[in-house]
C-alpha atoms as a PDB file:
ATOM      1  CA  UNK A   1      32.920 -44.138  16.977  1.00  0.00           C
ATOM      2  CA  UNK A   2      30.456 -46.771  17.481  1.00  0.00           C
ATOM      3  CA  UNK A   3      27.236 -46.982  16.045  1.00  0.00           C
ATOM      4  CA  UNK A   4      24.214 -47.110  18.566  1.00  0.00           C
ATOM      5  CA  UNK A   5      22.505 -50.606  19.551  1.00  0.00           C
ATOM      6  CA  UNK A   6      18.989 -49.081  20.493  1.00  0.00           C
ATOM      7  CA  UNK A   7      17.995 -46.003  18.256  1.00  0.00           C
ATOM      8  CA  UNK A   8      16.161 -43.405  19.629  1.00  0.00           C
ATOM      9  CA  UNK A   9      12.892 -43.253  19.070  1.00  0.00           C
ATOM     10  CA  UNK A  10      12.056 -40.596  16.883  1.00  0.00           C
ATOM     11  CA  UNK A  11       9.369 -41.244  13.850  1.00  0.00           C
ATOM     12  CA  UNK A  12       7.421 -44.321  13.444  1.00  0.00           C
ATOM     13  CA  UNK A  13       8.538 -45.418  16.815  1.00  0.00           C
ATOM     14  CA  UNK A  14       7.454 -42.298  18.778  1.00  0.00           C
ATOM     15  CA  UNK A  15       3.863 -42.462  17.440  1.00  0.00           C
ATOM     16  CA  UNK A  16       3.595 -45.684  18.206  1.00  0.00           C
ATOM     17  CA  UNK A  17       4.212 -44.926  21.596  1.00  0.00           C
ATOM     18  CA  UNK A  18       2.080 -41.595  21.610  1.00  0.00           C
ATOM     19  CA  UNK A  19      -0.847 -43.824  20.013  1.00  0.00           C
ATOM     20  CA  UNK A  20      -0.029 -46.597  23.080  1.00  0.00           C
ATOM     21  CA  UNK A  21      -0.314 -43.457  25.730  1.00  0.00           C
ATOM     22  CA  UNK A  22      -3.492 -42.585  24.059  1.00  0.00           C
ATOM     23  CA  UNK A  23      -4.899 -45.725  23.902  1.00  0.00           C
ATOM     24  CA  UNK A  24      -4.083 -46.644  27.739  1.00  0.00           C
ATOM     25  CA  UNK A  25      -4.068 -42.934  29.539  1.00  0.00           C
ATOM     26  CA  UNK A  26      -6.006 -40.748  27.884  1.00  0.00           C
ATOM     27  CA  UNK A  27      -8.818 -42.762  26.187  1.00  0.00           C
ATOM     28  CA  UNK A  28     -10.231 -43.789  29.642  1.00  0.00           C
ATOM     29  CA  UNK A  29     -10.718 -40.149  30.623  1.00  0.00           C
ATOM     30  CA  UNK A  30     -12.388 -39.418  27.724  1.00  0.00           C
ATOM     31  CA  UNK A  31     -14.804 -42.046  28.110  1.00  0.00           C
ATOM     32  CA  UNK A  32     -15.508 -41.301  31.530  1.00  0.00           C
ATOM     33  CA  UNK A  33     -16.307 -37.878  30.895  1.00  0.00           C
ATOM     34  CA  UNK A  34     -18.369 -38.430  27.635  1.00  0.00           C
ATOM     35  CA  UNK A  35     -20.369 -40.837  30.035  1.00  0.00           C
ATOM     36  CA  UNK A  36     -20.517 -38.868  33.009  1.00  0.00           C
ATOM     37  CA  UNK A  37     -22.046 -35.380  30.299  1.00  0.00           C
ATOM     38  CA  UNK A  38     -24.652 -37.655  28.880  1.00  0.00           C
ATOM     39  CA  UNK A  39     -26.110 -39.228  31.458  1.00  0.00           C
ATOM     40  CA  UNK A  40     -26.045 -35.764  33.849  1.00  0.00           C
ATOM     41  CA  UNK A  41     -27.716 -33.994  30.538  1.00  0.00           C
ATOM     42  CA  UNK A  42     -30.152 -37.132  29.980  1.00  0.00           C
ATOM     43  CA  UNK A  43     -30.834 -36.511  33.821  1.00  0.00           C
ATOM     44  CA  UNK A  44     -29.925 -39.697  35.567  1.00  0.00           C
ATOM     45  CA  UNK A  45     -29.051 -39.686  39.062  1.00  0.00           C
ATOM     46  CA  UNK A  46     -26.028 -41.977  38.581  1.00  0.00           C
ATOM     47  CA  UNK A  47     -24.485 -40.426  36.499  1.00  0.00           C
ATOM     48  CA  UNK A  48     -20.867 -40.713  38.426  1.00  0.00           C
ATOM     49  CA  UNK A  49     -21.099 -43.977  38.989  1.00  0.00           C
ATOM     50  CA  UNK A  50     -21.536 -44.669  35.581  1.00  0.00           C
ATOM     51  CA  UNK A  51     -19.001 -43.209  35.036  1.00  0.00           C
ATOM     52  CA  UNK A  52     -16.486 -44.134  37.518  1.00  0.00           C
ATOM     53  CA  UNK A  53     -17.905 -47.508  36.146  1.00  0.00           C
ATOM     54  CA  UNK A  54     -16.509 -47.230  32.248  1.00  0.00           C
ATOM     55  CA  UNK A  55     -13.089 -44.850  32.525  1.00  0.00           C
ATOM     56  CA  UNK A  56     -12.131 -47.716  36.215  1.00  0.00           C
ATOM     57  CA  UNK A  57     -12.693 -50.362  33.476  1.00  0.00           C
ATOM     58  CA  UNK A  58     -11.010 -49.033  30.716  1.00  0.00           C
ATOM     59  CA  UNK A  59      -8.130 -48.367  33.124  1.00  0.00           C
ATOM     60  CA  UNK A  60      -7.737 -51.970  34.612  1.00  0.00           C
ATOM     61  CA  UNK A  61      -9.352 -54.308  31.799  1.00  0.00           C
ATOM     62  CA  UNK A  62      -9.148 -52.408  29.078  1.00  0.00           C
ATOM     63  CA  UNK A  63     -12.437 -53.918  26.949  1.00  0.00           C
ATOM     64  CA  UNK A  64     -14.548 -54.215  30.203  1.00  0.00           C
ATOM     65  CA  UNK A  65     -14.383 -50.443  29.812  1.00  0.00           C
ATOM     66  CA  UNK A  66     -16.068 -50.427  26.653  1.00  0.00           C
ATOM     67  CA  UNK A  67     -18.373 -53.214  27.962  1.00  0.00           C
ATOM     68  CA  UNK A  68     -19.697 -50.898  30.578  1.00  0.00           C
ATOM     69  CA  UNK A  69     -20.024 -48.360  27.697  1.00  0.00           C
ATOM     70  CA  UNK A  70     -22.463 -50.664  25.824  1.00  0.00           C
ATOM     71  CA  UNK A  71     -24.404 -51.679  29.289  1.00  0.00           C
ATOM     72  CA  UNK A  72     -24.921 -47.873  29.071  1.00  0.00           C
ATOM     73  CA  UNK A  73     -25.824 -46.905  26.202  1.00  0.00           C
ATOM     74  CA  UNK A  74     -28.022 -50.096  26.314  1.00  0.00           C
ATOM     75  CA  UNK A  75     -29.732 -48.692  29.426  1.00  0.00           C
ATOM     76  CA  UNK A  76     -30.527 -45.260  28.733  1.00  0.00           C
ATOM     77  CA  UNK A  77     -33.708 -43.995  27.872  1.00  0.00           C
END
């Protein structure tokens, strides 16, 4: 028997890579969303752009994402 090279991931490595999906999947969904409820219930006609705006730029560059966020929150009334 010879002992494994690569173990398999099971605890500290497998949340690190839960906290990693998180971070990169599921985080700009969330964003999106919050956005997209606040600025429908605040009433502002853009509200899908905005958006579309924060969870496309938490997808590609992840901190443009939350720069979009602040323009937003910035913005709003």
């Amino acid at each position: 028997m010879s002992p494994l090279q690569f173990g398999v991931p099971g605890g500290p490595e497998l949340l690190i890579l839960l906290l990693i999906f998180a971070l990169l999947v599921v985080l700009p969904f969330v964003l999106a969303y919050w956005t997209y409820k606040d600025a429908e219930g605040r009433g502002d006609d853009n509200a899908a752009l905005w958006a579309l705006a924060v969870g496309g730029l938490t997808v590609t560059t992840f901190f443009g994402g939350f720069v979009a966020l602040a323009v937003y929150i910035w913005q709003r009334e």
